[in-house]
PDB file of N, CA and C in Angstrom:
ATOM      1  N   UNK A   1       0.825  -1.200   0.000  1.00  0.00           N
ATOM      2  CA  UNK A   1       0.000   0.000   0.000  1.00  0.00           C
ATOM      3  C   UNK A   1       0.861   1.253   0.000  1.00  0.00           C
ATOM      4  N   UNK A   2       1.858   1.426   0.765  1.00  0.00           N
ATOM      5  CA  UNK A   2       2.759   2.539   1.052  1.00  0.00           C
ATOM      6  C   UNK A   2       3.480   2.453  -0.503  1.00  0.00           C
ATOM      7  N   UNK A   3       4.298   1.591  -1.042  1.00  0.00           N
ATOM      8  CA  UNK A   3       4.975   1.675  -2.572  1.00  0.00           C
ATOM      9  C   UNK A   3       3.886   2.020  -3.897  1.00  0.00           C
ATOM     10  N   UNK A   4       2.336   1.844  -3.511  1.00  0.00           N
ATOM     11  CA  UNK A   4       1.299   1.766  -4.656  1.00  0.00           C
ATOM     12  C   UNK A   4       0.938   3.279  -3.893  1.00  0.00           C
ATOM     13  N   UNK A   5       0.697   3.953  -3.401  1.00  0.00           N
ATOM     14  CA  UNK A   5       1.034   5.545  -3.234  1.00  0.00           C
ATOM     15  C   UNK A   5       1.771   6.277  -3.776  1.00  0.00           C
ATOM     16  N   UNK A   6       3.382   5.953  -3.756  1.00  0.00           N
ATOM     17  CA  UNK A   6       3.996   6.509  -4.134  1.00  0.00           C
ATOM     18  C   UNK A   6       4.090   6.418  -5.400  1.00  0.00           C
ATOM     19  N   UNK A   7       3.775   5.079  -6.235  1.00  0.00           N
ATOM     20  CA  UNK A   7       3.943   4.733  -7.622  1.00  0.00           C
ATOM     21  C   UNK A   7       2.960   5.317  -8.281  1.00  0.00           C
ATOM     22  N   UNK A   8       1.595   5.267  -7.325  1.00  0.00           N
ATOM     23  CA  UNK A   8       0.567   6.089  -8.327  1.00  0.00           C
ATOM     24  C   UNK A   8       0.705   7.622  -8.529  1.00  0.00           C
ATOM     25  N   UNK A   9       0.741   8.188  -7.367  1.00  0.00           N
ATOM     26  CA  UNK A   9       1.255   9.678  -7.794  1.00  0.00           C
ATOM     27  C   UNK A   9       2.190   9.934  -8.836  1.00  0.00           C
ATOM     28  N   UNK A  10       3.332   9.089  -8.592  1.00  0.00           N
ATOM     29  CA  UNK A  10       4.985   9.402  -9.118  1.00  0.00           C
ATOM     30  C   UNK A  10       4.187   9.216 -10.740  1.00  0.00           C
ATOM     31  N   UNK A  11       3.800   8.086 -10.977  1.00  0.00           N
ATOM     32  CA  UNK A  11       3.275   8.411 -12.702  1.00  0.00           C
ATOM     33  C   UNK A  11       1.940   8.995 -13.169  1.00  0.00           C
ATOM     34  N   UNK A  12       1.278   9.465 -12.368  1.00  0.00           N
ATOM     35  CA  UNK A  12       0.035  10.275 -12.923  1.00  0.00           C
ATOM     36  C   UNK A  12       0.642  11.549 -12.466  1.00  0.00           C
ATOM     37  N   UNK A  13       1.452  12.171 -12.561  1.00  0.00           N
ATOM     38  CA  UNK A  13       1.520  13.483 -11.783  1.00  0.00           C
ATOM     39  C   UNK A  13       3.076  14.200 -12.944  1.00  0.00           C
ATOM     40  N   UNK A  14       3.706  12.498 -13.684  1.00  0.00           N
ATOM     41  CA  UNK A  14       4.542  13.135 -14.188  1.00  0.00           C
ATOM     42  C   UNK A  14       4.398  13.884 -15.266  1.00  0.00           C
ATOM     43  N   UNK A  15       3.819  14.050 -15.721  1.00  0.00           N
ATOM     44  CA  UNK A  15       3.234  14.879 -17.113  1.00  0.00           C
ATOM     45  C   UNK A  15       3.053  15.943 -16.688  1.00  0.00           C
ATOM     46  N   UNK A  16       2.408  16.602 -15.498  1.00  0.00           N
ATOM     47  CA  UNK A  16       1.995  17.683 -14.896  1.00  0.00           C
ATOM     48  C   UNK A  16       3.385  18.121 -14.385  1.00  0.00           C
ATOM     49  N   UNK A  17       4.349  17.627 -13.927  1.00  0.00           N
ATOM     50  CA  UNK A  17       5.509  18.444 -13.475  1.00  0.00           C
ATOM     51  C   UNK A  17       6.590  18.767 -14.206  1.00  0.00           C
ATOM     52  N   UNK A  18       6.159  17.977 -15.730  1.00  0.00           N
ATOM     53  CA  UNK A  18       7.018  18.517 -16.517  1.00  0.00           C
ATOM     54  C   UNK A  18       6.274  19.674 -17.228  1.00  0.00           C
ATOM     55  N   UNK A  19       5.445  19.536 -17.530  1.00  0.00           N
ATOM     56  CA  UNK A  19       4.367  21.042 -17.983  1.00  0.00           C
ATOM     57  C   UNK A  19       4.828  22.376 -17.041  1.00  0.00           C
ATOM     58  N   UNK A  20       5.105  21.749 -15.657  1.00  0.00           N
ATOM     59  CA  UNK A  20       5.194  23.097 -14.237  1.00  0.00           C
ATOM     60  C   UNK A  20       6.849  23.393 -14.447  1.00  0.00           C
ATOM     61  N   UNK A  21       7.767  22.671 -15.045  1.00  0.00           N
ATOM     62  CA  UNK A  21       9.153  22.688 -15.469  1.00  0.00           C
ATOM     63  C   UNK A  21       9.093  23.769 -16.500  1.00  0.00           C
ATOM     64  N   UNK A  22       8.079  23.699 -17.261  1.00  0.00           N
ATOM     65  CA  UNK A  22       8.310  24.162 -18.850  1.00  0.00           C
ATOM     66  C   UNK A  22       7.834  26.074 -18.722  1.00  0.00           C
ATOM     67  N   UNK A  23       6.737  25.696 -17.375  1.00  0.00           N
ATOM     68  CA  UNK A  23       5.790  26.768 -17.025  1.00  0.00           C
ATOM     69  C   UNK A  23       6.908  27.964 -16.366  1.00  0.00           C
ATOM     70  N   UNK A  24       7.347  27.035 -15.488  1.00  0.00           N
ATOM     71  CA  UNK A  24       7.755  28.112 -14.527  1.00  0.00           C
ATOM     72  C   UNK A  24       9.665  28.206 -14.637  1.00  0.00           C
ATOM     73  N   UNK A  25      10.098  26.947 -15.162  1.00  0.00           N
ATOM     74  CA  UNK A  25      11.459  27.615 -15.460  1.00  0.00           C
ATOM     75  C   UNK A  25      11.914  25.772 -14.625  1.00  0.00           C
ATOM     76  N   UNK A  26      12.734  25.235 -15.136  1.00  0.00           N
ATOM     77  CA  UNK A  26      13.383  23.763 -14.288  1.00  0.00           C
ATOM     78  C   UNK A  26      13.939  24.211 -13.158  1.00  0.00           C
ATOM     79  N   UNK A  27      14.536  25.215 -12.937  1.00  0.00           N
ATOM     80  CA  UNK A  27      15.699  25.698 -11.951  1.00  0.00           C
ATOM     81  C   UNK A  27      14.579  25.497 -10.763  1.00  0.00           C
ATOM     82  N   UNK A  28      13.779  26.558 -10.790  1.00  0.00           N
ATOM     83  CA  UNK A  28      12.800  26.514  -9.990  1.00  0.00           C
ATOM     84  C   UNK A  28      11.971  25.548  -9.461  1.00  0.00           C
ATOM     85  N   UNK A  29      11.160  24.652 -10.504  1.00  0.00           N
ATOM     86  CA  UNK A  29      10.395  23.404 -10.316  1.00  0.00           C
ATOM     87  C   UNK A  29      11.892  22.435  -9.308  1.00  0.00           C
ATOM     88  N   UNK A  30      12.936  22.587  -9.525  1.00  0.00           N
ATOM     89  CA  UNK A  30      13.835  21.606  -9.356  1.00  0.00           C
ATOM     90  C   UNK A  30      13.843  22.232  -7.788  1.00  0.00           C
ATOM     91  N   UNK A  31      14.017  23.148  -7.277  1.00  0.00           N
ATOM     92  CA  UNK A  31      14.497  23.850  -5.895  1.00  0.00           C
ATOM     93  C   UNK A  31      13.151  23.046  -5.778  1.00  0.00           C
ATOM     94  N   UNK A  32      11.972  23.622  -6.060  1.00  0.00           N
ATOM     95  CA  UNK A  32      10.669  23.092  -5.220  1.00  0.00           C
ATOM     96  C   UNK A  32      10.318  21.863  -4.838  1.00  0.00           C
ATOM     97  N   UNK A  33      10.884  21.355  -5.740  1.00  0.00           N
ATOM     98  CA  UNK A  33      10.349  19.543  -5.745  1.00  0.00           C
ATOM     99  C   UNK A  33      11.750  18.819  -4.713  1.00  0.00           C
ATOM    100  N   UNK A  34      12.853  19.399  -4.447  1.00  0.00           N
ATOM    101  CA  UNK A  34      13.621  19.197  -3.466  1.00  0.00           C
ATOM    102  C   UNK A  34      13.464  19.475  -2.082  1.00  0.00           C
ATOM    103  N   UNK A  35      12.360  20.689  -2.379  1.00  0.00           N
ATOM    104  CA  UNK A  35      11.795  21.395  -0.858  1.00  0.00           C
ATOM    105  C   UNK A  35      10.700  19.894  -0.003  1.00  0.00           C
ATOM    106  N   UNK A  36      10.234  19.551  -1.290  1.00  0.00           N
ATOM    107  CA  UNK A  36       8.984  19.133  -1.448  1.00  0.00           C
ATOM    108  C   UNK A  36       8.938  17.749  -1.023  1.00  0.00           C
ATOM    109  N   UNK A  37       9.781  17.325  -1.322  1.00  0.00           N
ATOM    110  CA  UNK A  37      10.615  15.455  -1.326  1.00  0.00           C
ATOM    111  C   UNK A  37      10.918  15.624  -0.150  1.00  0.00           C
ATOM    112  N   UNK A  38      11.659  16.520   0.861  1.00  0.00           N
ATOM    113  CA  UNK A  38      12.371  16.534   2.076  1.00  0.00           C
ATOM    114  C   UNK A  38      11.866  16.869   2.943  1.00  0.00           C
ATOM    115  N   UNK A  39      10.822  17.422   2.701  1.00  0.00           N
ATOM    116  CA  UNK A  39       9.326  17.858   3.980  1.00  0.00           C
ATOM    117  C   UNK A  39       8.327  16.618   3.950  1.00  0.00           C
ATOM    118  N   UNK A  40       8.032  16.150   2.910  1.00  0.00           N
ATOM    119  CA  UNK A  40       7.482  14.723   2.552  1.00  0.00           C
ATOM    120  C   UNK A  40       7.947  13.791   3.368  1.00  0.00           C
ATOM    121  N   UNK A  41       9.597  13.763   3.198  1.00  0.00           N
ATOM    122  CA  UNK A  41      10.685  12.409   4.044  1.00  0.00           C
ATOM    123  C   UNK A  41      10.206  12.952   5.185  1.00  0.00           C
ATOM    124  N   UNK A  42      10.116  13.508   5.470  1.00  0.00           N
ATOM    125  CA  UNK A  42       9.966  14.055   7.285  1.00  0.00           C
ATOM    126  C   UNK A  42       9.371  13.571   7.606  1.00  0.00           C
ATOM    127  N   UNK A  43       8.195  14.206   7.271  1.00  0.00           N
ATOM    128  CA  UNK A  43       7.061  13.436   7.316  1.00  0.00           C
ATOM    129  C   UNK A  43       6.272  12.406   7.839  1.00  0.00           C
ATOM    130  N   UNK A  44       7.221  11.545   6.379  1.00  0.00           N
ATOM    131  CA  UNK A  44       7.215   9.953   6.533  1.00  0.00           C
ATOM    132  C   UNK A  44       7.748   9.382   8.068  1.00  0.00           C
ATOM    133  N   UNK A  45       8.977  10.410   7.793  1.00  0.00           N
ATOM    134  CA  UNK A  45       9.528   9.812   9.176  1.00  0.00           C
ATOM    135  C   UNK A  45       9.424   9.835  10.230  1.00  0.00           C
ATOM    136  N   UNK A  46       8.326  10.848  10.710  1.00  0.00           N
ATOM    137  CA  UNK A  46       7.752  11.090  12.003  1.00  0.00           C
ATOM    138  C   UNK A  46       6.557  10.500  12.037  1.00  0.00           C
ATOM    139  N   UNK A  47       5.761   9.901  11.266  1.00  0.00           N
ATOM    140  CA  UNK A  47       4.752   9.466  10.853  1.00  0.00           C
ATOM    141  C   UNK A  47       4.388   8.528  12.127  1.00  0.00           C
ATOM    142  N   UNK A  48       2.897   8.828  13.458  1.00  0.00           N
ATOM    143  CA  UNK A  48       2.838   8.397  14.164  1.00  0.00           C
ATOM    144  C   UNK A  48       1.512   7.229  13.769  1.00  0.00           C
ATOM    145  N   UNK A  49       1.369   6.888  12.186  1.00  0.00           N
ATOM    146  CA  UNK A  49      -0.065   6.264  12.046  1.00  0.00           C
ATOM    147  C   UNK A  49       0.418   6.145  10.279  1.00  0.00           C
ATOM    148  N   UNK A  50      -0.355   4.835  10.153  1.00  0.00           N
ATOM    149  CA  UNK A  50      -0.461   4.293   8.957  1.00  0.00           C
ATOM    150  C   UNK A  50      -0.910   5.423   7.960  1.00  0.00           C
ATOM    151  N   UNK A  51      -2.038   6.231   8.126  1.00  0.00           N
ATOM    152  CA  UNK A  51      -2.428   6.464   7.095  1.00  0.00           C
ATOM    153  C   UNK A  51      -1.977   8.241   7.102  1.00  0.00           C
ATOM    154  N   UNK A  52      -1.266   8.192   7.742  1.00  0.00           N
ATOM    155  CA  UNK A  52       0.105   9.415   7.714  1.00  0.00           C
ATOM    156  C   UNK A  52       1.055   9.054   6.974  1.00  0.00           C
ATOM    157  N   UNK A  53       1.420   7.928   7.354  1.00  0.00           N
ATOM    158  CA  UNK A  53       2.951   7.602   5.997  1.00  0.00           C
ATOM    159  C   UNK A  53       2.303   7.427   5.291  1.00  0.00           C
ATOM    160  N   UNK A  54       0.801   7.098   4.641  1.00  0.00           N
ATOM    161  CA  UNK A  54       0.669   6.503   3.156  1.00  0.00           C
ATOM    162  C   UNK A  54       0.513   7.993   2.644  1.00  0.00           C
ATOM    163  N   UNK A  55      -0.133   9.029   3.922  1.00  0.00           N
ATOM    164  CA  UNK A  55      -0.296  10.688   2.938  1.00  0.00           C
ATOM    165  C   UNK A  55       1.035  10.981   2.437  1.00  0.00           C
ATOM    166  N   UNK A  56       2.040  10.816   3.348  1.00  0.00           N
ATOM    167  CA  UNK A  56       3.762  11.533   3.430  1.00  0.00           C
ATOM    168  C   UNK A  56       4.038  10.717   1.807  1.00  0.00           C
ATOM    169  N   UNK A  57       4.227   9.414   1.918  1.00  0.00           N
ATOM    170  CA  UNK A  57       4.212   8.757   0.497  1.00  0.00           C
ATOM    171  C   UNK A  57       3.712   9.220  -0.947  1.00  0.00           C
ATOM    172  N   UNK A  58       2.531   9.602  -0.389  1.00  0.00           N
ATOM    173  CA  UNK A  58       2.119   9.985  -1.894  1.00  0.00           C
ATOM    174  C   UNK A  58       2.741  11.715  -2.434  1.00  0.00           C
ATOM    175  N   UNK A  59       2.575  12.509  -1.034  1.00  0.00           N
ATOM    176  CA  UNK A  59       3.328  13.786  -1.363  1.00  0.00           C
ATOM    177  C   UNK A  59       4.798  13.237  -1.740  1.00  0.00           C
ATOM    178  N   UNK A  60       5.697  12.544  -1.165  1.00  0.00           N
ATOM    179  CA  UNK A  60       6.939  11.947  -1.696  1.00  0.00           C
ATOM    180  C   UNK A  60       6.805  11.773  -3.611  1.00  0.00           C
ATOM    181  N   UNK A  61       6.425  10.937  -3.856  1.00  0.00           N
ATOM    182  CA  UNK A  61       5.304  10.711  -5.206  1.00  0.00           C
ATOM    183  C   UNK A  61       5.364  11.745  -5.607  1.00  0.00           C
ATOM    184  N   UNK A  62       4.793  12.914  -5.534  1.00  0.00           N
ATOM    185  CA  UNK A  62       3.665  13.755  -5.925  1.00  0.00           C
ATOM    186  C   UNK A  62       5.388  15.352  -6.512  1.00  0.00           C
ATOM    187  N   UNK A  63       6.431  15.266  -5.257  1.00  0.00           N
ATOM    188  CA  UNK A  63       7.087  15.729  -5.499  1.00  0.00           C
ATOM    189  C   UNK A  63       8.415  15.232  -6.440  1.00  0.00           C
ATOM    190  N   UNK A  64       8.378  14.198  -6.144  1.00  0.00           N
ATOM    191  CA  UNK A  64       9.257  13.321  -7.617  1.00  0.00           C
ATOM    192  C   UNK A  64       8.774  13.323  -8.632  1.00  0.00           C
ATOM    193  N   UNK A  65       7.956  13.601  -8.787  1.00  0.00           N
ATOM    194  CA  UNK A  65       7.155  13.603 -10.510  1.00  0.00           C
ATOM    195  C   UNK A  65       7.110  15.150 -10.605  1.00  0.00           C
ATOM    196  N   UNK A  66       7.723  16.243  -9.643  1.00  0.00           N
ATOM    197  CA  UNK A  66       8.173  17.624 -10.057  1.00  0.00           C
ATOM    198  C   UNK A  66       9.995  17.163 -10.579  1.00  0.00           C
ATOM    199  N   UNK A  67      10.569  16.562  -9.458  1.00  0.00           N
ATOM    200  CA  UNK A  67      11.686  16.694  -9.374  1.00  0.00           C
ATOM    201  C   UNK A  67      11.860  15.479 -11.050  1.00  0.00           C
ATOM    202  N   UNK A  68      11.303  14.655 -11.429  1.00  0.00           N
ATOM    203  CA  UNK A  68      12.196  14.081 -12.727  1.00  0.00           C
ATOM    204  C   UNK A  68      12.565  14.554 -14.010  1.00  0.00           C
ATOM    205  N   UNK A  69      11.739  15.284 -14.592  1.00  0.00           N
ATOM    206  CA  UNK A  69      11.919  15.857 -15.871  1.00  0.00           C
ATOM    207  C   UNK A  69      12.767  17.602 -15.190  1.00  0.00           C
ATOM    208  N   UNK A  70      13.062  18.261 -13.937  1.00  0.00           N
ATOM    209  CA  UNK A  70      13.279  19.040 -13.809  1.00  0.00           C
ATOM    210  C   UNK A  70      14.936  19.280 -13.671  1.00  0.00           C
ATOM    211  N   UNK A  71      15.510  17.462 -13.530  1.00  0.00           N
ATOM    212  CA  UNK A  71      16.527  17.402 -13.498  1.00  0.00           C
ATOM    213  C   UNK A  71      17.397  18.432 -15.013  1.00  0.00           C
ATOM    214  N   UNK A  72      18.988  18.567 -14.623  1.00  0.00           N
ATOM    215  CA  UNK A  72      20.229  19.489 -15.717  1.00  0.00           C
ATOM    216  C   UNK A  72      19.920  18.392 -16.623  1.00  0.00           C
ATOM    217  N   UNK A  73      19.968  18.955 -18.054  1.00  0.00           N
ATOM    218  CA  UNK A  73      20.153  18.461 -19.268  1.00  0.00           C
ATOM    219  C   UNK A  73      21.403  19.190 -20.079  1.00  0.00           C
ATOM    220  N   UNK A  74      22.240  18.574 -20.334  1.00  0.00           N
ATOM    221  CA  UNK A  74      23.549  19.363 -20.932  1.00  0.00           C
ATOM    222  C   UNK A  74      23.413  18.820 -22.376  1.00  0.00           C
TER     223      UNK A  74
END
């Protein structure tokens, strides 16, 4: 349940964070989705209840599908 959270966000969401890459500039989407992944991990990791880590998970998810297409392209 916790990996099918993260998997569903991470690919329904990636199309949308590369659109928010294209929108707002990668540099940016890339800072955010790093903000975003590491407040998520927290999260996760303080997580005193199941259906707290499965929320933290899917924001995890939700910010990796900012952070993949936002990655340097040389």
């Amino acid at each position: 349940m916790v990996v099918t959270a993260y998997a569903l966000a991470f690919g329904s969401l990636l199309l949308i964070g590369g659109r928010i890459g294209d929108y707002f500039g990668r540099k940016r989407a890339l800072i955010a989705g790093l903000i975003g992944f590491a407040l998520a991990s927290a999260m996760a990791g303080l997580a005193q209840s199941f259906d707290v880590l499965v929320v933290a998970r899917a924001l995890q998810g939700a910010f990796g599908a900012l952070l993949a297409p936002s990655r340097c392209r040389s």
